[in-house]
C-alpha atoms as a PDB file:
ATOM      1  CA  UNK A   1       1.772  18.566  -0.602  1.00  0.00           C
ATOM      2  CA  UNK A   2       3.415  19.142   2.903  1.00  0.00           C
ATOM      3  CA  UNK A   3       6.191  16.954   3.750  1.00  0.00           C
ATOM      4  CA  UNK A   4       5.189  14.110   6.655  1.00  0.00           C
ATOM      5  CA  UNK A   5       6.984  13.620   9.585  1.00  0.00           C
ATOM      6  CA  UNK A   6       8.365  10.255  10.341  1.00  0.00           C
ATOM      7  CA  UNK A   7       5.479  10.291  13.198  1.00  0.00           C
ATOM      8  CA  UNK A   8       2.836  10.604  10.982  1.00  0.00           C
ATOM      9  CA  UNK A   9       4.252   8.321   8.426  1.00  0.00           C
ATOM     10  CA  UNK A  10       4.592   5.729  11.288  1.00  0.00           C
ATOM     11  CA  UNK A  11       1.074   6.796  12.695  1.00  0.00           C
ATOM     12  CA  UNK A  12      -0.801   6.570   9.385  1.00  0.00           C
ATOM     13  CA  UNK A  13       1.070   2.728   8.771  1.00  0.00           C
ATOM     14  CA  UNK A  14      -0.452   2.060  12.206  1.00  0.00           C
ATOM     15  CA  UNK A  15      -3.448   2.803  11.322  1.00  0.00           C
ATOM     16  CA  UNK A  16      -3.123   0.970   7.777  1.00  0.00           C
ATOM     17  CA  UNK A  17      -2.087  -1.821   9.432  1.00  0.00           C
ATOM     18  CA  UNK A  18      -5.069  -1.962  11.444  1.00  0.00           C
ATOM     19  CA  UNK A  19      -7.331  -1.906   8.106  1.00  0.00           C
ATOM     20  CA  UNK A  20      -5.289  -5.012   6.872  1.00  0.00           C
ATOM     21  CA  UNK A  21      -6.003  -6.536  10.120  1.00  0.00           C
ATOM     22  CA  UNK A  22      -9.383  -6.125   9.521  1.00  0.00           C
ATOM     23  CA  UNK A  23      -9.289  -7.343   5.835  1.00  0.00           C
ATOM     24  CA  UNK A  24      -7.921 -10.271   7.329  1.00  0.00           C
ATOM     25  CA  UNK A  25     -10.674 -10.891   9.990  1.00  0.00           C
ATOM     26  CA  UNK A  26     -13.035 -11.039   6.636  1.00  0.00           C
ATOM     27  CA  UNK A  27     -11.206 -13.614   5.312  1.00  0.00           C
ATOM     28  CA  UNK A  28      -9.167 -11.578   3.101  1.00  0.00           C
ATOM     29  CA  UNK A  29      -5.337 -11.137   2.627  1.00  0.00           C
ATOM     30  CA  UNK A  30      -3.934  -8.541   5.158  1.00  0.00           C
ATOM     31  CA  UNK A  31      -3.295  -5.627   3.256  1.00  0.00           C
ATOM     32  CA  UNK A  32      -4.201  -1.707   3.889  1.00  0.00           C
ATOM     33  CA  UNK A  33      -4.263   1.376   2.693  1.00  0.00           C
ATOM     34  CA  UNK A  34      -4.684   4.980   3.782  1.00  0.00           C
ATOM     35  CA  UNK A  35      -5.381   8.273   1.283  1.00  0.00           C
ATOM     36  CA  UNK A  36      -4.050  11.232   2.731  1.00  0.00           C
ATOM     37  CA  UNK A  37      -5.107  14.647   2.159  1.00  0.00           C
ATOM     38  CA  UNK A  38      -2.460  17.381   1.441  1.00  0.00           C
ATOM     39  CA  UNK A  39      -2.483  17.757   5.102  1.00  0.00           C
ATOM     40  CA  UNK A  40      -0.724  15.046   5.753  1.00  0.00           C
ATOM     41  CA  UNK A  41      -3.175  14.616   8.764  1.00  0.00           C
ATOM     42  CA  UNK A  42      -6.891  13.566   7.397  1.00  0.00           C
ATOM     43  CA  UNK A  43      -7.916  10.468   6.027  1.00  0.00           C
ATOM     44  CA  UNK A  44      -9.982  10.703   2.957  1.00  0.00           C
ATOM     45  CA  UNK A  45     -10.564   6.660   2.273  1.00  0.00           C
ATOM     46  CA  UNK A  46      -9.174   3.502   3.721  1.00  0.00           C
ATOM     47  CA  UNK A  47      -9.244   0.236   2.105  1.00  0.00           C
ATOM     48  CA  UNK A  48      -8.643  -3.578   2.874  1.00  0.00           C
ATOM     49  CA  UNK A  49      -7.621  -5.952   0.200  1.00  0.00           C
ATOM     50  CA  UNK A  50     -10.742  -7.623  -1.688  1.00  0.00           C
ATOM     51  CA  UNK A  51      -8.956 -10.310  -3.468  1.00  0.00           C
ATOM     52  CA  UNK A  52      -6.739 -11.448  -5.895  1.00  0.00           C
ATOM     53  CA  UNK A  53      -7.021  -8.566  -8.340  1.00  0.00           C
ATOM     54  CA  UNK A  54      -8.448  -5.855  -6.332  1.00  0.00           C
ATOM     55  CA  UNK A  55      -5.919  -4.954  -4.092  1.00  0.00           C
ATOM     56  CA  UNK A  56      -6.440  -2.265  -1.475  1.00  0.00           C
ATOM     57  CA  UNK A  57      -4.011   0.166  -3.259  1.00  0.00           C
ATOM     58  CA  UNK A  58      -5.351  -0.553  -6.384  1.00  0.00           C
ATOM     59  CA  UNK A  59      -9.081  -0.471  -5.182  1.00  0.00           C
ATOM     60  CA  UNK A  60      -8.280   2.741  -3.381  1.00  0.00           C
ATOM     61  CA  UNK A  61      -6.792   4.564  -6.419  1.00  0.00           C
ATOM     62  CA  UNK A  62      -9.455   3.752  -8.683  1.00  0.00           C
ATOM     63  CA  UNK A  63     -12.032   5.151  -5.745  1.00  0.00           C
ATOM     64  CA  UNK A  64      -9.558   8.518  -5.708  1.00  0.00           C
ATOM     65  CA  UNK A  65      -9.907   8.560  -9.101  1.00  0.00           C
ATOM     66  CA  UNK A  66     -13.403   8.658  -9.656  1.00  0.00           C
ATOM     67  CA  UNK A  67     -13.870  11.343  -6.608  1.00  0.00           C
ATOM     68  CA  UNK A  68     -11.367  14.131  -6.449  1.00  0.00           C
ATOM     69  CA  UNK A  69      -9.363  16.111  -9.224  1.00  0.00           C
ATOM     70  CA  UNK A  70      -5.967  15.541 -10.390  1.00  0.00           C
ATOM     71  CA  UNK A  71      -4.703  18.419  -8.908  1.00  0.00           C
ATOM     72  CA  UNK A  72      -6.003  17.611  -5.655  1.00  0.00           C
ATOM     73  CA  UNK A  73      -4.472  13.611  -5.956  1.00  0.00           C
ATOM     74  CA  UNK A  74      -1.363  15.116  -7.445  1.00  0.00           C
ATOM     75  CA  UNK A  75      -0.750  16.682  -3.639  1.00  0.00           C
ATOM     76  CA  UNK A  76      -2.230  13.452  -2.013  1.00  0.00           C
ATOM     77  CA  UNK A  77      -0.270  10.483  -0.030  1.00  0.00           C
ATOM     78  CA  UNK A  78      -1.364   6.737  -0.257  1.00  0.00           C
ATOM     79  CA  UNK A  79      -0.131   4.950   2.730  1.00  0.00           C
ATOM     80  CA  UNK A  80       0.263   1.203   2.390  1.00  0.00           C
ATOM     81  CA  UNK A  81       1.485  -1.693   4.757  1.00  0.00           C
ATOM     82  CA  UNK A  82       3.701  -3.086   1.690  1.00  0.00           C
ATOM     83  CA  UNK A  83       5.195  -1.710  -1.103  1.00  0.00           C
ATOM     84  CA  UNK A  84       2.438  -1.897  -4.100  1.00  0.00           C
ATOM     85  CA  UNK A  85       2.968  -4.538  -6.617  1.00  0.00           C
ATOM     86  CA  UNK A  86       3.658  -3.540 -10.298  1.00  0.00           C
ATOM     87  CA  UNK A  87      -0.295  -3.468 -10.619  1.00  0.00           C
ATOM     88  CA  UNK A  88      -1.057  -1.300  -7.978  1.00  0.00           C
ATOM     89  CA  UNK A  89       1.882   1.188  -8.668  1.00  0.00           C
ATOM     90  CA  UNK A  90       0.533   1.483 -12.142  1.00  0.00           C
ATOM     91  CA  UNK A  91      -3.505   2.399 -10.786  1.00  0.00           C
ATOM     92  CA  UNK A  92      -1.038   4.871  -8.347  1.00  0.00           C
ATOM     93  CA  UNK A  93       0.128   6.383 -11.206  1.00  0.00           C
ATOM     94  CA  UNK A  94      -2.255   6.582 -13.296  1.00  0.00           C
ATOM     95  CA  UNK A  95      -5.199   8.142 -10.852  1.00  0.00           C
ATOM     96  CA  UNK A  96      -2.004  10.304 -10.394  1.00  0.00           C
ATOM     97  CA  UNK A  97      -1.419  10.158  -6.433  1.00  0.00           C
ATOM     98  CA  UNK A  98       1.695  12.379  -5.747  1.00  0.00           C
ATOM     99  CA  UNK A  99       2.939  10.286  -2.825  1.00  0.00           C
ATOM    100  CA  UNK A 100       3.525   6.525  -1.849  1.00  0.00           C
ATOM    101  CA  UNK A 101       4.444   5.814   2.159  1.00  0.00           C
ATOM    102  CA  UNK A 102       4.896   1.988   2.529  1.00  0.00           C
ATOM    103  CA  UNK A 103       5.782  -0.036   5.658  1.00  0.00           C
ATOM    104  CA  UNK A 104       7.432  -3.100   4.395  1.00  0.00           C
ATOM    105  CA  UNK A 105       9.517  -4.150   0.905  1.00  0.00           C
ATOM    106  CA  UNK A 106       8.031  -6.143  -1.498  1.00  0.00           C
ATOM    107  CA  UNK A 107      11.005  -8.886  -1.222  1.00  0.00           C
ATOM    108  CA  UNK A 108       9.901  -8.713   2.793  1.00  0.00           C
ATOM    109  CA  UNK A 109       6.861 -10.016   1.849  1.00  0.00           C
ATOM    110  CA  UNK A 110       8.088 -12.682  -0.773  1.00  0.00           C
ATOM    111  CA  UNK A 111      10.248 -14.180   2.119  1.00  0.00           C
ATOM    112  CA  UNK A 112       7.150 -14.593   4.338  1.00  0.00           C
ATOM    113  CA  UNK A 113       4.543 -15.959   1.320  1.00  0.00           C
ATOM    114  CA  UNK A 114       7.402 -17.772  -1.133  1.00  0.00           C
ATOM    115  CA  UNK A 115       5.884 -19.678  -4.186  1.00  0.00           C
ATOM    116  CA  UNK A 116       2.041 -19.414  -2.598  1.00  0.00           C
ATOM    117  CA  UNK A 117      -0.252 -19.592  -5.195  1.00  0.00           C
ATOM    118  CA  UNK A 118      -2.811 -16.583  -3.554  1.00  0.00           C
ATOM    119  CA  UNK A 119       0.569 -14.256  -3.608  1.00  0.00           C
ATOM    120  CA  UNK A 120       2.336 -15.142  -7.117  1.00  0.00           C
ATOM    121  CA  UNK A 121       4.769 -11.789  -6.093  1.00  0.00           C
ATOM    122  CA  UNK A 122       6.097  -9.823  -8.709  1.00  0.00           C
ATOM    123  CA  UNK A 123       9.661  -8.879  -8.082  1.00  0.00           C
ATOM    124  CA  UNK A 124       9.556  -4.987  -9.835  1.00  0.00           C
ATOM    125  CA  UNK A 125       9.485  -2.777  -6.921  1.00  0.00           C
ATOM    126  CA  UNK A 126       7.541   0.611  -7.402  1.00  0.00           C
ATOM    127  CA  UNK A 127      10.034   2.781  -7.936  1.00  0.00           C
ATOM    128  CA  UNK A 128      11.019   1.473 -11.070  1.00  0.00           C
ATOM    129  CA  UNK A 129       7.363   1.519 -12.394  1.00  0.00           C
ATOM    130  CA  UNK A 130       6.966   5.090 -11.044  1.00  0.00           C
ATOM    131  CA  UNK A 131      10.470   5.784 -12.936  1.00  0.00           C
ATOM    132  CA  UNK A 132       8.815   4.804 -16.303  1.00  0.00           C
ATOM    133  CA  UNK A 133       6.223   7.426 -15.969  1.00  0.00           C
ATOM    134  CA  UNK A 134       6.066  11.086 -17.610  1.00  0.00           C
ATOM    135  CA  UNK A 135       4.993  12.599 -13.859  1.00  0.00           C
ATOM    136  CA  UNK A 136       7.322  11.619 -10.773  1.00  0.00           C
ATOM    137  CA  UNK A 137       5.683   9.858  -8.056  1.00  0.00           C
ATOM    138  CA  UNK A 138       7.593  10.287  -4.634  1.00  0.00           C
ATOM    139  CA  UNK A 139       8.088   7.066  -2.864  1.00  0.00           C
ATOM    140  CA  UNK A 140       8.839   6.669   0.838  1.00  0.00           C
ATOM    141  CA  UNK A 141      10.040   3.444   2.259  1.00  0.00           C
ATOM    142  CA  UNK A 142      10.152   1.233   4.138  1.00  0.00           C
ATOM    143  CA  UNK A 143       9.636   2.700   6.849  1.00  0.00           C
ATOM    144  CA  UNK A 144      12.628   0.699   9.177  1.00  0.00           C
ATOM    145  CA  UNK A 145      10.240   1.964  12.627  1.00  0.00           C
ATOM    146  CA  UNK A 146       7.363  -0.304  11.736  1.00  0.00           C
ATOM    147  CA  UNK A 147       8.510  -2.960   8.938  1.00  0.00           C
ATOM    148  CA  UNK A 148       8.263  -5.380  11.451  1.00  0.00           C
ATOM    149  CA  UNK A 149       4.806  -4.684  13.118  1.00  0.00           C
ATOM    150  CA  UNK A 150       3.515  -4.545   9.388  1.00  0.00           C
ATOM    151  CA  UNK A 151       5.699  -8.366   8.876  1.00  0.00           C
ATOM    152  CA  UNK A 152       3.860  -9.488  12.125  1.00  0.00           C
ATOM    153  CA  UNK A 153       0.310  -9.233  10.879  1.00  0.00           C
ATOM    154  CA  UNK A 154       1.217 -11.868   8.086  1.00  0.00           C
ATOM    155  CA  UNK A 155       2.994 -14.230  10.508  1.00  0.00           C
ATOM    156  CA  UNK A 156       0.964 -17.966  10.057  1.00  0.00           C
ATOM    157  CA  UNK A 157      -1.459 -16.102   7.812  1.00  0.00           C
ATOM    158  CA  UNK A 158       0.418 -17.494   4.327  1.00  0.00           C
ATOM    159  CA  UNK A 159       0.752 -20.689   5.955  1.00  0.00           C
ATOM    160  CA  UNK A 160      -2.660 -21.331   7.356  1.00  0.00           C
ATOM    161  CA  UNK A 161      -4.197 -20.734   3.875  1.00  0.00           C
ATOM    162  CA  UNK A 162      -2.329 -23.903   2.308  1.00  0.00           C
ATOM    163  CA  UNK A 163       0.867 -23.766   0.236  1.00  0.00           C
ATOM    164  CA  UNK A 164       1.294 -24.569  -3.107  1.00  0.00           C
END
């Protein structure tokens, strides 16, 4: 797995971003997600969030699952606007992705969506559900160059879909 720049890592958010973007165009929540190859350069899969349950990074590990080897995902990077949710670490972890890049913090996002009932936020941040495993999982983020660009695409979003 080669290391990523802080280019790249703010590239590939970028482009994540973008794929929430879309998700949210569809009517979905505005979440993305990015598999990297060991490269650090070529995209193998992008996904938007689908809904409630299938989230983009958990959608998007489960697809990385059922397509490459281990040992290939073990050298792979998922690159997500926010940091997964306890959920979405644990598909992560289990399809055995070596690397997480995330934009924005979890608690980032819970300040934007509060108590809404589409966003019931779990407050366990990744690295402590990656820290349970038997395999480490290397976890970079936020990324401080883009948390606000990945903040931006939720502004009105929470609000325009009703509170609770």
């Amino acid at each position: 797995m080669s290391l990523l720049t802080d280019e790249q890592c703010t590239r590939h958010l970028r482009r994540a971003d973008g794929v929430a973007r879309r998700a949210m165009a569809m009517g979905r929540h505005p979440f993305g997600a990015l598999l990297l190859a060991p490269d650090g350069e070529t995209v193998l899969a992008e996904q938007g969030n689908i809904d409630t349950v299938n989230h983009a990074e958990s959608t998007l590990a489960r697809h990385a699952a059922a397509n490459y080897p281990g040992a290939y995902l073990a050298q792979c990077t998922l690159v997500t606007t926010f940091e997964p949710c306890a959920m979405c670490a644990g598909s992560i972890y289990w399809a055995g992705i070596g690397r997480v890049v995330y934009g924005a913090e979890e608690t980032a996002l819970l300040a934007l969506t509060g108590s809404h009932p589409e966003n019931p936020t779990l407050s366990l941040p990744c690295r402590e559900v990656f820290a349970r495993g038997q395999r480490a999982v290397e976890v970079i983020g936020p990324v401080p160059a883009v948390e606000a660009e990945m903040l931006a695409t939720h502004q009105g979003f929470w609000e325009a879909r009703g509170a609770a």
